[in-house]
Protein backbone atom coordinates (compact mmCIF):
# COMPACT_ATOMS: atom_id res chain seq x y z
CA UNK A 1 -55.15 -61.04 12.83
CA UNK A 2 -53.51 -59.36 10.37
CA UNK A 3 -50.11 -57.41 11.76
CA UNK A 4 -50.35 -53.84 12.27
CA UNK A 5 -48.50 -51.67 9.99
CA UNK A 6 -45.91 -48.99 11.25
CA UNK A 7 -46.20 -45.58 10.44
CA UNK A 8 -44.19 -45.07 6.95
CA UNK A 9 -41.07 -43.07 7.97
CA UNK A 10 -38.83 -41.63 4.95
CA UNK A 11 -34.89 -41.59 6.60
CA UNK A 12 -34.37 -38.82 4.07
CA UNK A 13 -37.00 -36.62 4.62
CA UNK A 14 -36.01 -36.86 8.08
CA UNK A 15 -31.93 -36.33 8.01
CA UNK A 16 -32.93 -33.36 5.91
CA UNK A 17 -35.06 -31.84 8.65
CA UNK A 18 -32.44 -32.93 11.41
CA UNK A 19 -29.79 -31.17 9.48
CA UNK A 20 -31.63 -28.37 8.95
CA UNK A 21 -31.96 -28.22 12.90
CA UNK A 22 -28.36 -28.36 13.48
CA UNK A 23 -27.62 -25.60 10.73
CA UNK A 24 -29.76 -23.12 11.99
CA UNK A 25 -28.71 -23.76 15.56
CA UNK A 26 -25.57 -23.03 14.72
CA UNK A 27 -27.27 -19.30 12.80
CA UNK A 28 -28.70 -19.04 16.16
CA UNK A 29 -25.85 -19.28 18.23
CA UNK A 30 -23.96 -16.83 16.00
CA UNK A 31 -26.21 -14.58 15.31
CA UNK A 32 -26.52 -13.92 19.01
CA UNK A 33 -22.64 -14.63 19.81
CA UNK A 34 -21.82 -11.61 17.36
CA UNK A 35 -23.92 -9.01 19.65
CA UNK A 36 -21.33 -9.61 22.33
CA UNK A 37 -18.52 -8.71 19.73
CA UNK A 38 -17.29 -5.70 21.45
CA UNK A 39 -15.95 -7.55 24.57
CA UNK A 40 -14.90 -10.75 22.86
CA UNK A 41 -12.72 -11.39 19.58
CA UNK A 42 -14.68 -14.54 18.89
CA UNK A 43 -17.66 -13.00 19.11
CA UNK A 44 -16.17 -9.47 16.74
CA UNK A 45 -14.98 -12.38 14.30
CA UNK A 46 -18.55 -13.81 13.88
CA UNK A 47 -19.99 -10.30 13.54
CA UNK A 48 -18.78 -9.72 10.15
CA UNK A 49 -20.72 -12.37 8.60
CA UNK A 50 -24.33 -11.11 9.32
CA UNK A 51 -24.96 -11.42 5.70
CA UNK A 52 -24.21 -15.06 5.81
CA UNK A 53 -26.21 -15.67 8.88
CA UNK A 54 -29.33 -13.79 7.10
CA UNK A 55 -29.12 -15.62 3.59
CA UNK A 56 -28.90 -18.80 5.88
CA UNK A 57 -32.26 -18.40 8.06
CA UNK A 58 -34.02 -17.02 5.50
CA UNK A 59 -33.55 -20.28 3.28
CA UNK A 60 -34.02 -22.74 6.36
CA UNK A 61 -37.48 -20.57 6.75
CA UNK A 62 -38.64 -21.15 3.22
CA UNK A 63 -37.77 -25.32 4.02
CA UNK A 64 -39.41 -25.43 7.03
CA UNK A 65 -42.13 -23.41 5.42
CA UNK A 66 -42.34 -26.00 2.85
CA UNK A 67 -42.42 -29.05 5.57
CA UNK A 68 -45.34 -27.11 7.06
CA UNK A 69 -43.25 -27.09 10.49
CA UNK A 70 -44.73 -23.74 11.86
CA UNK A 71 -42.84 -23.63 15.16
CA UNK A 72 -39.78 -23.83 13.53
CA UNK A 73 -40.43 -21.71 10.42
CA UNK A 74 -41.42 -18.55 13.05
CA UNK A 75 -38.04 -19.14 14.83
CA UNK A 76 -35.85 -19.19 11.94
CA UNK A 77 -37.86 -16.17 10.16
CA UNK A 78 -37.61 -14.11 13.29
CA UNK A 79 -33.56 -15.06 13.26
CA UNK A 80 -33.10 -14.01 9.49
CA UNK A 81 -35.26 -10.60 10.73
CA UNK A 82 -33.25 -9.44 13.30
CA UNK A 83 -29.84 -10.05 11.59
CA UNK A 84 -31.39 -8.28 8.61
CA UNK A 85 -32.18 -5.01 11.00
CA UNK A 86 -28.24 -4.96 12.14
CA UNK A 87 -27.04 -5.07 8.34
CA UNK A 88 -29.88 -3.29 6.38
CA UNK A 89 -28.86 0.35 8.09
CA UNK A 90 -25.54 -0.09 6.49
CA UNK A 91 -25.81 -1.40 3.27
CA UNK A 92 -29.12 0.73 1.84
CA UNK A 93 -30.24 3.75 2.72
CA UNK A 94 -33.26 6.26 1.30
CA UNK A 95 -30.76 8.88 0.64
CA UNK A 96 -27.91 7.02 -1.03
CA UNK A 97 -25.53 10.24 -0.73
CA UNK A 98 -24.19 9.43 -4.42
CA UNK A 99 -23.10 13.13 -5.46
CA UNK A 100 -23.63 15.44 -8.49
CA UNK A 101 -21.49 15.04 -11.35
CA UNK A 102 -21.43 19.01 -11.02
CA UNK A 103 -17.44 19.95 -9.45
CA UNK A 104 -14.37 18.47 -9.70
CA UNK A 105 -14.10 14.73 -10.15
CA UNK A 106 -11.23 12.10 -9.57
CA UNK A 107 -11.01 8.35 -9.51
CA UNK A 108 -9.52 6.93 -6.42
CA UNK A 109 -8.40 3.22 -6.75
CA UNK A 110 -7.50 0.82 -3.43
CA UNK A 111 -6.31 -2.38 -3.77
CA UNK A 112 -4.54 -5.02 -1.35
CA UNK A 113 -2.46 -6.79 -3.92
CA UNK A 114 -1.38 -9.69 -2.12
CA UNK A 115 2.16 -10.10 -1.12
CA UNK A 116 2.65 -13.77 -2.69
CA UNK A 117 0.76 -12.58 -5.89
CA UNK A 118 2.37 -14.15 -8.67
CA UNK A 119 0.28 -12.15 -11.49
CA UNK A 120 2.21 -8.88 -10.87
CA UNK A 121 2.22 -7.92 -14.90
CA UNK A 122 -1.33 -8.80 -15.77
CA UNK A 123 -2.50 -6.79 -12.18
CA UNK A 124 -0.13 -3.51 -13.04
CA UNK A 125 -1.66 -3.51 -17.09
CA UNK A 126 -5.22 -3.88 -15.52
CA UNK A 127 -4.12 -0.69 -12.86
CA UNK A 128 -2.93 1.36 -15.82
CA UNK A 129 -6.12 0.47 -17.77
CA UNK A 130 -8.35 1.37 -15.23
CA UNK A 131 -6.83 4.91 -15.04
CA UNK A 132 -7.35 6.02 -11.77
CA UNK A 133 -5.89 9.35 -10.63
CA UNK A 134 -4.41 7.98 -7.32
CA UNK A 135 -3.89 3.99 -6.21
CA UNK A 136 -3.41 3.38 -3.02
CA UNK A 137 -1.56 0.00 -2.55
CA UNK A 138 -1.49 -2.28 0.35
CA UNK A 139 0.83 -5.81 1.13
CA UNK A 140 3.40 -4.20 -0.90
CA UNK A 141 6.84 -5.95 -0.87
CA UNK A 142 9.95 -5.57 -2.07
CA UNK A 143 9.16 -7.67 -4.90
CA UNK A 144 5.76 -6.02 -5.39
CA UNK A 145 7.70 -2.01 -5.14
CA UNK A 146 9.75 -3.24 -8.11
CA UNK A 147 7.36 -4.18 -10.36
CA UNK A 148 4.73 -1.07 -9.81
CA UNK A 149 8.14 0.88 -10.53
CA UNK A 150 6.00 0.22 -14.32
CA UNK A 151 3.57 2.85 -13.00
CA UNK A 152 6.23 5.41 -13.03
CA UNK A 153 5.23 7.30 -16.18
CA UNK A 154 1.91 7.32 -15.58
CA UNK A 155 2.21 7.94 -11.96
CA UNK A 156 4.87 10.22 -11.61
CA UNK A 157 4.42 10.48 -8.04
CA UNK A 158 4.67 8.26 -5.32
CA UNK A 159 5.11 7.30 -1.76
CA UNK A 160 6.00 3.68 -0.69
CA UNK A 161 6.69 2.20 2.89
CA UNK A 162 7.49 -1.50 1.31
CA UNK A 163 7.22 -4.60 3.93
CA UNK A 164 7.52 -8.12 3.87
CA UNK A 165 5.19 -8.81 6.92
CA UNK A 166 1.86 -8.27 4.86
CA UNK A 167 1.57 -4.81 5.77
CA UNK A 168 3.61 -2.55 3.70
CA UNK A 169 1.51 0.28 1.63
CA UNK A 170 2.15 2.70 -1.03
CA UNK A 171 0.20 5.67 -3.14
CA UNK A 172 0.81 6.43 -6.80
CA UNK A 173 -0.66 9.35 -8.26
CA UNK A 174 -0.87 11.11 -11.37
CA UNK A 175 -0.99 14.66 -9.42
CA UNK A 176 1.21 15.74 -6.81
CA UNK A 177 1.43 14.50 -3.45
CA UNK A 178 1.98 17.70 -0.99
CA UNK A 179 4.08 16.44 2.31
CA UNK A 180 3.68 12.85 2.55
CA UNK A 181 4.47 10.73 5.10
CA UNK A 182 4.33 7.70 7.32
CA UNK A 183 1.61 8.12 10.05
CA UNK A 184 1.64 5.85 13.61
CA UNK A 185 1.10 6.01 16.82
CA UNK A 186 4.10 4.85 17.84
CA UNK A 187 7.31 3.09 16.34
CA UNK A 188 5.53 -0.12 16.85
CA UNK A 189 2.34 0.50 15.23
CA UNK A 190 1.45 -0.68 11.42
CA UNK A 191 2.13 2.21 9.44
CA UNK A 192 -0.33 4.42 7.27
CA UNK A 193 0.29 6.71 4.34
CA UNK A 194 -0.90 10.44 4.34
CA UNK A 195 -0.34 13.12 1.72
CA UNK A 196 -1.95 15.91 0.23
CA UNK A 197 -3.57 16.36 -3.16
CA UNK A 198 -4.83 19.62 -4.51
CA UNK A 199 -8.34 19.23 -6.35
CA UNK A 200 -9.40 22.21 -7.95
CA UNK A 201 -8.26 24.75 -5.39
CA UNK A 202 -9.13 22.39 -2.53
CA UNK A 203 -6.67 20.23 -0.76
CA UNK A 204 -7.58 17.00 0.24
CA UNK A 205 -6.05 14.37 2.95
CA UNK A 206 -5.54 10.43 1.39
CA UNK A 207 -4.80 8.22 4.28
CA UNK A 208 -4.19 4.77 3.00
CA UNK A 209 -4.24 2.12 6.15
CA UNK A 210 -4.56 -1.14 6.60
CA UNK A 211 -4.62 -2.63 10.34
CA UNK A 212 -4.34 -5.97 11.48
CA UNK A 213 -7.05 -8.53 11.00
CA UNK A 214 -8.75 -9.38 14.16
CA UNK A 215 -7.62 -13.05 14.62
CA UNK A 216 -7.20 -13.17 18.26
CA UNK A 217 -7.55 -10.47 20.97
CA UNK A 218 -3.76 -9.58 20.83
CA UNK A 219 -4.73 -8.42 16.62
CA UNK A 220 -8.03 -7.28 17.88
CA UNK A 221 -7.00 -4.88 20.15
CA UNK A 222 -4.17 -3.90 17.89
CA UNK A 223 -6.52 -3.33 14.73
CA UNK A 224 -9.12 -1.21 17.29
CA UNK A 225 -6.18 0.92 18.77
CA UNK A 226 -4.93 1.67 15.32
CA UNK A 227 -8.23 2.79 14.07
CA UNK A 228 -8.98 4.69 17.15
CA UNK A 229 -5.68 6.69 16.99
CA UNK A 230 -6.29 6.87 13.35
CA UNK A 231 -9.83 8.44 14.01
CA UNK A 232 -8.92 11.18 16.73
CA UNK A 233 -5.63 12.05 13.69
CA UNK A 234 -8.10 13.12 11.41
CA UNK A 235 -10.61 14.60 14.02
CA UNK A 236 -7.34 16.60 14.74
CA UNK A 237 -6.32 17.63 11.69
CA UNK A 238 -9.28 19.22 10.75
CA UNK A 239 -8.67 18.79 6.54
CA UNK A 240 -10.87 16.94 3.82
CA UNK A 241 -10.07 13.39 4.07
CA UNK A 242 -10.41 10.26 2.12
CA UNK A 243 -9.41 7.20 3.78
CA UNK A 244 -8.66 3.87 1.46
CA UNK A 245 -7.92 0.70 3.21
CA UNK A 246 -8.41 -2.88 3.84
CA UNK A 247 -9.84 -1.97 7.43
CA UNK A 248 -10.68 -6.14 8.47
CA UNK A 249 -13.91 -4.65 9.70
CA UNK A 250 -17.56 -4.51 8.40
CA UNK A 251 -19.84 -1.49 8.26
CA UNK A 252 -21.96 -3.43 10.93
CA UNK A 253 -19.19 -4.16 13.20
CA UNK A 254 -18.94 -2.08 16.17
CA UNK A 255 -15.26 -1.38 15.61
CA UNK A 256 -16.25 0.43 12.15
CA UNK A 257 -18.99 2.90 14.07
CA UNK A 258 -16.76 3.61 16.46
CA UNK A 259 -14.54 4.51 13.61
CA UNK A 260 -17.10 6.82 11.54
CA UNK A 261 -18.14 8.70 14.74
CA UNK A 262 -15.06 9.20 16.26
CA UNK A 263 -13.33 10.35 12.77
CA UNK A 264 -16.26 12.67 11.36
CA UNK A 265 -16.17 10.33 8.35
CA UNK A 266 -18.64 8.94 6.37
CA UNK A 267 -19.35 5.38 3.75
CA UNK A 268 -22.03 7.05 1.72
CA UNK A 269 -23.43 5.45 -0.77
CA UNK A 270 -24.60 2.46 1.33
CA UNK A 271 -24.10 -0.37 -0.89
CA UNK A 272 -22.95 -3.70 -0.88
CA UNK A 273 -19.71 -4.63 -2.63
CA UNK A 274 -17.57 -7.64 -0.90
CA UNK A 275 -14.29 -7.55 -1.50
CA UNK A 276 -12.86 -10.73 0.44
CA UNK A 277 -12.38 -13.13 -0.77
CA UNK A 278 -12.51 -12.52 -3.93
CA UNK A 279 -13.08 -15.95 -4.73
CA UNK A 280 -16.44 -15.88 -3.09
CA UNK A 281 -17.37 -12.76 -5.82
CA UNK A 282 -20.80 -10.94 -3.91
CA UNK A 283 -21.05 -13.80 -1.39
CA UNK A 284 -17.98 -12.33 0.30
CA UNK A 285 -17.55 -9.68 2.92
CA UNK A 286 -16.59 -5.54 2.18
CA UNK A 287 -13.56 -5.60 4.02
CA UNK A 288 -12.37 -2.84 2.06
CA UNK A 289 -13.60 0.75 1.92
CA UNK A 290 -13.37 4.25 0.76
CA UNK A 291 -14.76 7.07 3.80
CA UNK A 292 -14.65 10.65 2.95
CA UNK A 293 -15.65 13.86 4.72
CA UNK A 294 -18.69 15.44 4.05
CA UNK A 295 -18.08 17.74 1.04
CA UNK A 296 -16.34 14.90 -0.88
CA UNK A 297 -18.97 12.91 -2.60
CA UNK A 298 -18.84 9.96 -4.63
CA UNK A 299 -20.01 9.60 -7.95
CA UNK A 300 -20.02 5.84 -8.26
CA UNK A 301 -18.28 3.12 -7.09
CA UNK A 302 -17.48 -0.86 -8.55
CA UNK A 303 -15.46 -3.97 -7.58
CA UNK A 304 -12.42 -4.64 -10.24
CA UNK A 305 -10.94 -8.17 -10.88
CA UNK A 306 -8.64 -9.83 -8.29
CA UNK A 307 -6.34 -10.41 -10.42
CA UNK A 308 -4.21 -13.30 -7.93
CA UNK A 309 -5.31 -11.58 -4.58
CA UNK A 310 -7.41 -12.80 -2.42
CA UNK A 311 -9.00 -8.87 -2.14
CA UNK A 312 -10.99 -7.61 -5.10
CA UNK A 313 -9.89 -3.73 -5.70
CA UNK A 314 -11.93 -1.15 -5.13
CA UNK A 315 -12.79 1.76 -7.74
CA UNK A 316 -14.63 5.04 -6.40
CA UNK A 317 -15.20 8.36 -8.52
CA UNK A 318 -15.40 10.95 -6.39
CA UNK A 319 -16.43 14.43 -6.87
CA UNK A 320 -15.66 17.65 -4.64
């Protein structure tokens, strides 16, 4: 008798289909990890990348979908769905809040330079370029304070709280900046810029921040306290506001509602522009963001070069 043939196997088809299994285990796991963000900094790490974990099941659904595996195709579809209900909220909306070009525009520019950035010149000709009527700076160093000292006749007006730990911060601005000072909660505390500008005859609060990035729960806790004091300040205060920052939070993090509700401020339009890391262009993460009470609205916004920063600088033209 002749000898019965084995069932043709193909290794690669298979490896593909095993790795496939692995990678969108691992979605799994994060994408459910992440909802626990709010009581672990593992977890509030993981959260940011939603995007990532969407783009990821939705391909793994159109290769099982190809392999005809229909158990496997449902699981990874219904993954990619429910990471796309916890994003789409915050990155589109029916009502994009993008305001009339009726009022009194100005551009607001915010931009965390990098403090090992060796393309200082190239970075400060872009800046002056780009013509923004305020620039809000953060990771400003020594080194970094001397060379935007180039801004000076453009921007007569400044206010700079240099650093060499990453977190220093500065405004320049082409109109003048009423009272402005260093903000904190305490000594301690990372410190934020605040200073009036008069548009029209309305005066309006800048608050440039930038907190801590939330590697490990020490920085976690840190970044949330800062934000939370920095939320009740401008509850307080009462005045127009327009925060710029590298916040090292996403608009689907819980850390960032917390923010919005507590503060009275808003991210209108809802759009999508990731700004770290640069490198990664639109597959990044918006880590970086313009908020602004309700009157101020804003016109249009768009992602600049990096210019030798990992960050990507953020333009916004708003209008009162």
């Amino acid at each position: 008798m002749p000898e019965a043939q084995k069932p043709s196997t193909n290794p690669r088809q298979i490896s593909l289909i095993g790795l496939a299994d692995v990678l969108g285990s691992l979605i799994g796991f994060a994408s459910i990890i992440a909802f626990l963000g709010p009581w672990g900094w593992l977890a509030d790490l993981g959260s940011h990348f939603r995007p990532h974990y969407f783009v990821g099941s939705l391909c793994l659904g159109v290769f099982f979908g190809l392999k005809r595996l229909k158990l496997r195709t449902g699981l990874i579809s219904g993954l990619a769905v429910i990471n796309l209900i916890v994003i789409q909220p915050h990155i589109t909306s029916l009502n994009s809040g993008i305001g009339s070009r009726m009022g009194t525009p100005f551009r607001v520019l915010w931009w965390n330079v990098q403090s090992a950035n060796q393309e200082k010149d190239e970075a400060i000709q872009w800046l002056i370029k780009t013509s923004p009527d305020l620039i809000a700076i953060g990771e400003i160093n020594g080194a970094w304070s001397r060379s935007l000292s180039q801004l000076k006749e453009s921007y007569p007006f400044e206010y700079i709280e240099a650093r060499e730990d990453n977190f220093g911060i500065a405004v320049y601005s082409r109109l003048p900046l009423f009272n402005p000072k260093t903000i904190a909660r305490s000594d301690e505390d990372l410190p934020s810029i605040e200073a009036e500008i008069q548009i029209g005859q309305r005066s309006i609060s800048i608050i440039a921040t930038h907190p801590l990035p939330p590697i490990g729960s020490q920085a976690t806790k840190e970044r949330n306290t800062q934000l939370q004091w920095l939320a009740e300040h401008i509850r307080a205060s009462g005045k127009h506001t327009v925060v710029l920052g590298d916040l090292n939070t996403t608009p689907w993090n819980h850390t960032f509602a917390n923010f919005l509700k507590r503060s009275g401020l808003n991210s209108r339009p809802k759009e999508y522009f990731a700004t770290w890391p640069s490198t990664l262009g639109p597959l990044g993460i918006p880590l970086d963001h313009c908020l602004t009470s309700e009157r101020i609205k804003v016109q249009s916004r768009q992602i600049g070069p990096s210019i030798g920063s990992d960050h990507s600088p953020l333009i916004v033209d708003l209008v009162w």
